[in-house]
Protein backbone atom coordinates (compact mmCIF):
# COMPACT_ATOMS: atom_id res chain seq x y z
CA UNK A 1 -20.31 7.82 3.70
CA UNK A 2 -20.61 4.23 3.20
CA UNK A 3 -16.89 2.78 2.16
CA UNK A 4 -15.71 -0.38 1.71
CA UNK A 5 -12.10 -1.46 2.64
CA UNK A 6 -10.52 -4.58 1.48
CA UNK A 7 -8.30 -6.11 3.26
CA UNK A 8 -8.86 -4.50 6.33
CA UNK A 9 -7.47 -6.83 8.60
CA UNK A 10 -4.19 -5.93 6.91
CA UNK A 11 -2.04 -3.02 8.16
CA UNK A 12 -2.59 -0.19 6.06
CA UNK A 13 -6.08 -1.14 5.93
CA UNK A 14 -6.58 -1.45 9.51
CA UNK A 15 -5.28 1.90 10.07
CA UNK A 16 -7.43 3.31 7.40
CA UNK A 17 -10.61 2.03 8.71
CA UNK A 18 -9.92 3.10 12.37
CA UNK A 19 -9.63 6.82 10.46
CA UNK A 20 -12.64 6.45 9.10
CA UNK A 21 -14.52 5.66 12.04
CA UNK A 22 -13.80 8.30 13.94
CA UNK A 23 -14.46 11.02 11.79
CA UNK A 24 -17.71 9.00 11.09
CA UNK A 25 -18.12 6.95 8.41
CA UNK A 26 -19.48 3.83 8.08
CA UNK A 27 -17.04 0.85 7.11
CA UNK A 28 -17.45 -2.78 5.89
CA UNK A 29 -14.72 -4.48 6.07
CA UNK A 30 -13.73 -7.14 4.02
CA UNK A 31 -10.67 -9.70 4.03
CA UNK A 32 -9.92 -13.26 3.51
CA UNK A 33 -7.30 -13.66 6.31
CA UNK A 34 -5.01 -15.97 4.81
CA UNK A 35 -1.48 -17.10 5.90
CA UNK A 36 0.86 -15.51 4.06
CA UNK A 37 1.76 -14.27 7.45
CA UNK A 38 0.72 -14.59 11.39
CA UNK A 39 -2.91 -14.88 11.33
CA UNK A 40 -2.91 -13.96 15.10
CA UNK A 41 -1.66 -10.73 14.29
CA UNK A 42 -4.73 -10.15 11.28
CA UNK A 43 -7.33 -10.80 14.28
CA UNK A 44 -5.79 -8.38 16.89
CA UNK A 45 -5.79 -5.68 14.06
CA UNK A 46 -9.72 -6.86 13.31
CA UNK A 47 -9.90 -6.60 17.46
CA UNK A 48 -9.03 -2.52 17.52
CA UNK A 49 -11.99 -2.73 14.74
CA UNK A 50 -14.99 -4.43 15.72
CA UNK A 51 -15.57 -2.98 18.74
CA UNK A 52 -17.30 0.34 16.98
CA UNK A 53 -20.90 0.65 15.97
CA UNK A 54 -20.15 1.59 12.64
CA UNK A 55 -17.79 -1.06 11.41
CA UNK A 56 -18.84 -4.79 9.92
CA UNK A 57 -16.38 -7.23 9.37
CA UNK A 58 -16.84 -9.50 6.47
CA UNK A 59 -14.75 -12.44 6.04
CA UNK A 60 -14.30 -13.26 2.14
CA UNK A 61 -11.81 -13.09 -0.80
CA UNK A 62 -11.76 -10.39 -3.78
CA UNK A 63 -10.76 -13.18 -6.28
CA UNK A 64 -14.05 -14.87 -5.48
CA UNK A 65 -16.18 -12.74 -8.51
CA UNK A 66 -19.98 -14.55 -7.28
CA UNK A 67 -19.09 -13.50 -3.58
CA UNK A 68 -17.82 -9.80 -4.64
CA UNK A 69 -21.18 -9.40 -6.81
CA UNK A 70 -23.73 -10.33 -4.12
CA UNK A 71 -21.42 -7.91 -1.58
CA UNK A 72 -21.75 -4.93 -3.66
CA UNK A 73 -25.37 -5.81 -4.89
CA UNK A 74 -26.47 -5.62 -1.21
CA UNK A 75 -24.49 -3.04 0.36
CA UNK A 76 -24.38 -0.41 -1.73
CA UNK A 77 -20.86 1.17 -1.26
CA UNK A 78 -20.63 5.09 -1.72
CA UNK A 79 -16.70 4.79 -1.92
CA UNK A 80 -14.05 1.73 -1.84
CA UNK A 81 -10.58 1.45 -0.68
CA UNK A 82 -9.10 -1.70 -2.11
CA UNK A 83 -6.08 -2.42 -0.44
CA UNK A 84 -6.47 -6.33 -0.53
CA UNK A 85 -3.58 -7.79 -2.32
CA UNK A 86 -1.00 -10.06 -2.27
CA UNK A 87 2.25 -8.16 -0.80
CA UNK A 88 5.84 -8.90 -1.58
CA UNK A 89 8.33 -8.73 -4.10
CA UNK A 90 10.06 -11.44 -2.92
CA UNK A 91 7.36 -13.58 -2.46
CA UNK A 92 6.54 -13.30 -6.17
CA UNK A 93 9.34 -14.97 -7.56
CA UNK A 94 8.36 -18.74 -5.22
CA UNK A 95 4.28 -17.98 -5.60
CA UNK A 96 3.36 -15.95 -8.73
CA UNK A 97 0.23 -17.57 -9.10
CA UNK A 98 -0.99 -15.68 -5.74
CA UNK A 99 -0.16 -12.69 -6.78
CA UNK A 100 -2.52 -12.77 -10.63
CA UNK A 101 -4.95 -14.72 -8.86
CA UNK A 102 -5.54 -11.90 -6.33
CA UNK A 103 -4.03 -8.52 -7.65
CA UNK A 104 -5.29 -9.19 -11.16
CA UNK A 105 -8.51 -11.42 -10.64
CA UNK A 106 -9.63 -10.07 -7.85
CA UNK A 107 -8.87 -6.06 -9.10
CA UNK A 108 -11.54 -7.25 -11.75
CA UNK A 109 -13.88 -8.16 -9.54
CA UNK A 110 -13.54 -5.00 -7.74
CA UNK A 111 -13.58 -3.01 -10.88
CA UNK A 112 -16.79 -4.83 -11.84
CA UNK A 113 -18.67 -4.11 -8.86
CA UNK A 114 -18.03 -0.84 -8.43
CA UNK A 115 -19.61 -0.13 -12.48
CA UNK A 116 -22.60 -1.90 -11.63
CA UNK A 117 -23.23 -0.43 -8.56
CA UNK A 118 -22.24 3.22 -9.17
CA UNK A 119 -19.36 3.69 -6.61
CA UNK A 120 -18.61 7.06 -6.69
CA UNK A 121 -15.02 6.76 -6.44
CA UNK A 122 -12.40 3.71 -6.15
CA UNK A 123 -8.97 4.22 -4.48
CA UNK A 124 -6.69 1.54 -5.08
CA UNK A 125 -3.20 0.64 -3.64
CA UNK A 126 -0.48 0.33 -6.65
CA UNK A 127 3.15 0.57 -5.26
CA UNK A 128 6.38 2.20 -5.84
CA UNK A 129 7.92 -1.02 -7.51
CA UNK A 130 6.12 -0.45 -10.53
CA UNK A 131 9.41 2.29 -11.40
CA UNK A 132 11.27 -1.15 -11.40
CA UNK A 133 14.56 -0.66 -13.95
CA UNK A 134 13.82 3.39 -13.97
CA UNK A 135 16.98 5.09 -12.82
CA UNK A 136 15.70 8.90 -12.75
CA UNK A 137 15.13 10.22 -9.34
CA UNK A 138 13.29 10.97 -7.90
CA UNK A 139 10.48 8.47 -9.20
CA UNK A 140 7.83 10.52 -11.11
CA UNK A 141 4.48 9.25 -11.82
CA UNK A 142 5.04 11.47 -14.97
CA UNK A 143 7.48 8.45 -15.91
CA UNK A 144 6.61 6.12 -18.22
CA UNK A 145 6.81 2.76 -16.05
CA UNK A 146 6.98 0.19 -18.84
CA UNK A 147 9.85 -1.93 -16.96
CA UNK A 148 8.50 -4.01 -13.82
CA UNK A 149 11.34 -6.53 -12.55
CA UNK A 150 9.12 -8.59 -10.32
CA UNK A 151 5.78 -10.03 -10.95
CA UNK A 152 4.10 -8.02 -8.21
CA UNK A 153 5.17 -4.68 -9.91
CA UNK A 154 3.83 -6.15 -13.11
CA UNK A 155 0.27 -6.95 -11.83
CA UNK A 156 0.50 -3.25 -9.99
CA UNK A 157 1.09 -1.85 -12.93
CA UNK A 158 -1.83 -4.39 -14.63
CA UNK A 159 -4.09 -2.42 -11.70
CA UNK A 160 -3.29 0.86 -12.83
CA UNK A 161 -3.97 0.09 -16.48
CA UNK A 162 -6.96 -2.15 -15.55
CA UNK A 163 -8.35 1.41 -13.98
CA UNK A 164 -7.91 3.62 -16.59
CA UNK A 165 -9.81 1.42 -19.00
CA UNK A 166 -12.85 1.64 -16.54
CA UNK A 167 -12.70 4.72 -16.42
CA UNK A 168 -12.74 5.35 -19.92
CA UNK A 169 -15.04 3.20 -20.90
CA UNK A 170 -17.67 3.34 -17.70
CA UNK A 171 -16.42 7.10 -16.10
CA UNK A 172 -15.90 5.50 -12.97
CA UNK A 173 -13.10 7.63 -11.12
CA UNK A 174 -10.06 5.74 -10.17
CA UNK A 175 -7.36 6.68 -7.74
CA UNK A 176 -4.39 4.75 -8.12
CA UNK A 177 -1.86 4.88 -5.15
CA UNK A 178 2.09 4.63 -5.40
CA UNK A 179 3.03 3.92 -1.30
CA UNK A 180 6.28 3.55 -1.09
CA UNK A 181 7.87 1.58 1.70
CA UNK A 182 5.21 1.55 4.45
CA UNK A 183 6.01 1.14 8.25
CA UNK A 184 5.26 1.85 11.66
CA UNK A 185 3.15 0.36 14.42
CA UNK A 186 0.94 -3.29 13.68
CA UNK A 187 3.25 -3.19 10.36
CA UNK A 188 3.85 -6.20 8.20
CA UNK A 189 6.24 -9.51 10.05
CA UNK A 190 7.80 -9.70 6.07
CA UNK A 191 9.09 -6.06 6.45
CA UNK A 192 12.62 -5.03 7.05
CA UNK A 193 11.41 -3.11 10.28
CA UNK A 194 9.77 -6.11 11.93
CA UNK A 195 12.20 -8.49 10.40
CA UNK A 196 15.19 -6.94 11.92
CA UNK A 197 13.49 -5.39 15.34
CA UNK A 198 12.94 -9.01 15.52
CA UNK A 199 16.50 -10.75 15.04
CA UNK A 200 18.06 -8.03 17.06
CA UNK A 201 15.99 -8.51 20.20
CA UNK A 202 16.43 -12.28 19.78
CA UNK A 203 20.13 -12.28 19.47
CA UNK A 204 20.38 -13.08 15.92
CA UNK A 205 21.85 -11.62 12.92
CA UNK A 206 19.76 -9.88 10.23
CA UNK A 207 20.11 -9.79 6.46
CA UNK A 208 21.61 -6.99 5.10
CA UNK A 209 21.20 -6.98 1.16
CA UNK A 210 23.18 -5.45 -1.81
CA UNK A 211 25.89 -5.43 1.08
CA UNK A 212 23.84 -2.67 2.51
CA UNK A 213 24.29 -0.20 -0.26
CA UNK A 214 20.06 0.37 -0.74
CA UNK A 215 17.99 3.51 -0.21
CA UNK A 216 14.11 3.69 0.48
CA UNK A 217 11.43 6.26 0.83
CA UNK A 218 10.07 4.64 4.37
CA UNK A 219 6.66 6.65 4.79
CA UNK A 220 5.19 6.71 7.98
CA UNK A 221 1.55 4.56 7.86
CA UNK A 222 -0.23 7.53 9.26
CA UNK A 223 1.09 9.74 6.33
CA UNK A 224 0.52 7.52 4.05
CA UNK A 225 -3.20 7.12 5.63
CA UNK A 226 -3.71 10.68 5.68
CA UNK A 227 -3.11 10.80 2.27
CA UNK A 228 -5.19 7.73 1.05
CA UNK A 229 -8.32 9.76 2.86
CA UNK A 230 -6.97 12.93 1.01
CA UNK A 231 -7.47 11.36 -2.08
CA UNK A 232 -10.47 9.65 -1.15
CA UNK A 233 -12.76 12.67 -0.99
CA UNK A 234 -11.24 14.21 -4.05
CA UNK A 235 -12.58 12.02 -6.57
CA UNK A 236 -10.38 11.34 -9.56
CA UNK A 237 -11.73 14.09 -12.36
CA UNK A 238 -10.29 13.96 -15.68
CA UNK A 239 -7.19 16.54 -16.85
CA UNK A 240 -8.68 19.67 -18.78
CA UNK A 241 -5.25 20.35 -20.16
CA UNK A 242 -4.31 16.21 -21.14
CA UNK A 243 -2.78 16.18 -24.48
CA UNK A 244 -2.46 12.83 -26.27
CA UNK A 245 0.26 13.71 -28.41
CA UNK A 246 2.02 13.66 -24.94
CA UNK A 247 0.19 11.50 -23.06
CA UNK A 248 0.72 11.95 -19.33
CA UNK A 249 0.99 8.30 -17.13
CA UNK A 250 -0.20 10.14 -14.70
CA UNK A 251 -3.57 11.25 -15.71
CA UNK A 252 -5.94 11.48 -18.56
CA UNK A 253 -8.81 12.69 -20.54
CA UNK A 254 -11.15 10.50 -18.07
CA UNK A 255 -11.60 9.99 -14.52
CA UNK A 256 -8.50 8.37 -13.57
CA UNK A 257 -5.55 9.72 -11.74
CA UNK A 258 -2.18 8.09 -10.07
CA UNK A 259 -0.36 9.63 -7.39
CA UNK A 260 3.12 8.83 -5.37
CA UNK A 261 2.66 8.55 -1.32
CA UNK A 262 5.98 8.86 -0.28
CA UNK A 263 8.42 10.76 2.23
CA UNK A 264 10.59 12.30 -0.75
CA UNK A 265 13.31 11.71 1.37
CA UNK A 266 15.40 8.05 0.43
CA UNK A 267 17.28 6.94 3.69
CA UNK A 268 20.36 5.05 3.26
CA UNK A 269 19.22 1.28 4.93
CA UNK A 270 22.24 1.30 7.10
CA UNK A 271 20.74 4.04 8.52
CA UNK A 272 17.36 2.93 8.56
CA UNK A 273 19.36 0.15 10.83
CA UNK A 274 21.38 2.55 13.26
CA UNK A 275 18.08 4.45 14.21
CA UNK A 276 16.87 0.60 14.78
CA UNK A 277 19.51 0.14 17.20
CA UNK A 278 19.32 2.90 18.94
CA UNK A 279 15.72 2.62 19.66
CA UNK A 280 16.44 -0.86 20.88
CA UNK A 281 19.53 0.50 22.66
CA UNK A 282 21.64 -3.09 20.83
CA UNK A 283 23.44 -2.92 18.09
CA UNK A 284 23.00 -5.62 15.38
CA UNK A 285 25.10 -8.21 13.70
CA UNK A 286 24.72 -7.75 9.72
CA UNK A 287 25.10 -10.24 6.92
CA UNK A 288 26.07 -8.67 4.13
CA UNK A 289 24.58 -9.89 1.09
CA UNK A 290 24.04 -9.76 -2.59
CA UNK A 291 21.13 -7.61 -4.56
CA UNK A 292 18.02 -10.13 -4.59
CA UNK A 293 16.36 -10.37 -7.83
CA UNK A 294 13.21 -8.43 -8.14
CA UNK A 295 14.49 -5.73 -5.88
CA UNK A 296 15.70 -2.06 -6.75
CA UNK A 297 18.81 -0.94 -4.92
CA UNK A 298 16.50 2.69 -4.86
CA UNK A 299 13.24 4.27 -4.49
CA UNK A 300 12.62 8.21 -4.27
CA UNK A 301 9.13 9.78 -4.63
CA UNK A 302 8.30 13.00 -6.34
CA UNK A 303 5.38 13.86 -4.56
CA UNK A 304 4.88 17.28 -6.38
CA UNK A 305 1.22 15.90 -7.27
CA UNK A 306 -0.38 14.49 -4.59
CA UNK A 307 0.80 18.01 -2.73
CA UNK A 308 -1.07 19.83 -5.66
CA UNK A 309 -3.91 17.28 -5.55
CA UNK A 310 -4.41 17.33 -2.17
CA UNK A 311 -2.33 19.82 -0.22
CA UNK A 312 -0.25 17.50 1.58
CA UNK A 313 2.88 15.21 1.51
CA UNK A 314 4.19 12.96 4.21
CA UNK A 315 6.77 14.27 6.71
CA UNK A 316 7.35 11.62 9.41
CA UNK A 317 10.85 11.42 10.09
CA UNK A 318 12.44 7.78 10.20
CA UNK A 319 14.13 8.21 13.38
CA UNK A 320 10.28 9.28 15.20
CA UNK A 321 8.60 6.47 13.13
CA UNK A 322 11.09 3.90 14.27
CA UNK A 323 11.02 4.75 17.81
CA UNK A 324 6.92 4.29 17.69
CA UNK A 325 7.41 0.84 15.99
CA UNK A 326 10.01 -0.37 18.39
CA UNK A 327 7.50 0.89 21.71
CA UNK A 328 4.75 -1.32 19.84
CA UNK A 329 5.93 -4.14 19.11
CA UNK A 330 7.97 -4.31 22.76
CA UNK A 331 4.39 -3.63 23.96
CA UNK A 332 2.43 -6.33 21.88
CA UNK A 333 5.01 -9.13 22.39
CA UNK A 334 5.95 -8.42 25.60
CA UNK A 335 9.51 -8.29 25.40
C-alpha cells in the first residue's frame, strides 16, 4: 500500500514507518520538524528512514490546509497514519495555542483530505489523557470521557469526535488510538524515561511528582507499533449490534472505532525509577513534589477490545523496555 505518516520524524512515527518498510509498503513521510524539542534528534530518526527506496520524506505542517490539499491531490494515499501533533500535557497549560492550532486545525485538514481523495482508512493517535477526572479502572473506552483536565486531552478528545462526524457524514473509516504512556528506544527528551536517564547519569536530581505516589500504563513503542499496524489493515467497520439508546463511545453505527493501546498493567513510578537505576547501575536523588495540574495521579488500560479487534495486546515488561532504552541512549550519546 501507499500510506502516509505524519509526523514521522517523531518517535512513534519513526518506528512505524521503519515497520512499514520492511514488510513493503510504500511511505511518505511528512513532518514539520519544529522545536518543541532537539531537532538533532528529529533528523537522526529521519536518517534510519531515508536511506530505503520506498520512503519520501516531505518536510511540511498539517495545520497548513493549501499545502495538505495539493499533498493528497498528488499522491494519492491508500491509508494514513496521523500521528503529527503537538505532545504534552504540561506543555499545554504555557502554549495552548500550539496545541488547537495543530491537533485541531491540522486534524481538519487531515480529515479533509482523506474525503476528497478516498483514503481507505485513517488511523489517528488520541491518548489516554482523554479519561482525565475518570476514576474507574481500569480506563475503558466504553467510558464516557466527557472530563479532559488539560487542553491536550480536550483537543484529543476534539479528534475523536472530529472522526466520527466524518465518518458519518462521508463513511470514511476512522481509527482512533488511546496509547498510553509510550517509551523505549529514540523516545521523546520531555518523557519521564529520558528526563530522568538523563539527570541520573549527569549527577543531578530528578523530579518526582505527587511525592511519587503516580501509576502509568508504560507500553513498550514496539507494542504499541504492532498494534497501530493491527489496526491499520482492519479498517474501522461500523457495529452491527450499536444501539443508540445506549450509545457506545467506543463505536458506532458508521465507520468509526476507538481503541486503548496499553500494557494493562499500571506500574507504581517509584518503580518505574528503581528498574531505571538498576539499568544504570546509580541510584537517583528524588525531589518530591506536588501533583501538577493537568496530570492524573493514574492511568490503566482495558484493552479487552483492541485484543478482540485485532488479536493482540501489548506485553513488554517495564523492567526489559527500560533496559533497551538505557543501552540506546548510552549508545547515541556516548556516555
Amino acid at each position: 500500500m501507499k500510506i502516509l505518516v505524519t509526523g514521522a520524524a517523531g518517535f512513534i512515527g519513526m518506528t512505524a514507518t521503519l515497520r512499514l518498510l520492511e514488510r513493503g509498503d510504500e511511505v511518505v513521510g511528512l513532518d514539520n520538524l519544529n522545536d518543541y524539542y532537539d531537532v538533532s534528534l528529529k533528523q537522526s530518526r529521519l536518517d534510519r528512514l531515508t536511506p530505503h527506496p520506498n520512503f519520501r520524506f516531505i518536510k511540511g505542517d498539517v495545520a497548513d490546509r493549501e499545502g495538505i490539499a495539493k499533498l493528497f491531490s498528488v499522491e494519492k494515499f491508500d491509508r494514513v497514519i496521523h500521528l503529527a501533533a503537538q505532545a504534552g500535557v504540561r506543555y499545554s497549560l504555557q502554549n495552548p495555542h500550539a496545541y488547537i492550532d495543530s491537533n485541531v486545525v491540522g486534524f481538519m485538514n487531515i480529515l479533509e483530505a482523506c474525503r476528497h481523495n478516498q483514503v481507505g482508512h485513517l488511523v489517528y493517535a488520541s491518548s489516554s489523557s482523554v479519561y482525565g477526572g475518570n476514576t474507574r479502572m481500569p480506563f475503558s473506552e466504553h467510558d464516557s470521557v466527557d472530563h479532559p483536565v488539560s487542553m491536550y486531552a480536550a483537543t484529543k478528545k476534539a479528534n475523536e469526535l472530529m472522526a466520527h462526524t466524518y465518518s458519518h457524514l462521508f463513511g470514511l473509516p476512522t481509527t482512533g488510538l488511546r496509547f498510553f504512556t509510550v517509551y523505549g528506544p529514540w523516545g521523546r527528551p520531555d518523557m519521564a524515561l529520558f528526563l530522568f536517564t538523563k539527570a541520573i547519569l549527569e549527577g543531578r536530581a530528578i523530579d518526582v511528582f505527587n511525592e511519587g505516589n503516580m501509576q502509568r500504563d508504560f507500553t513498550y513503542i514496539d507494542d504499541i507499533v504492532e498494534g497501530v499496524l493491527r489496526v491499520l489493515d482492519r479498517p474501522a467497520t461500523a457495529n452491527a449490534s450499536y444501539d443508540p439508546l445506549q450509545a457506545d463511545p467506543a463505536t458506532s453505527n458508521v465507520p468509526y472505532r476507538v481503541f486503548n493501546i496499553g500494557n494493562n498493567n499500571p506500574v507504581p513510578l517509584l518503580d518505574f525509577i528503581g528498574c531505571i537505576e538498576e539499568a544504570l547501575g546509580r541510584k537517583a536523588e528524588k525531589n518530591l513534589l506536588p501533583l501538577q495540574d493537568g496530570d492524573v495521579p493514574a492511568t490503566y488500560a482495558n484493552t479487552d477490545a483492541l485484543r478482540y479487534w485485532v488479536g493482540f495486546v501489548p506485553a513488554t515488561p517495564v523492567k526489559t523496555g527500560i533496559g533497551r532504552f538505557v543501552e540506546w541512549y548510552r549508545d547515541y550519546y556516548k556516555v
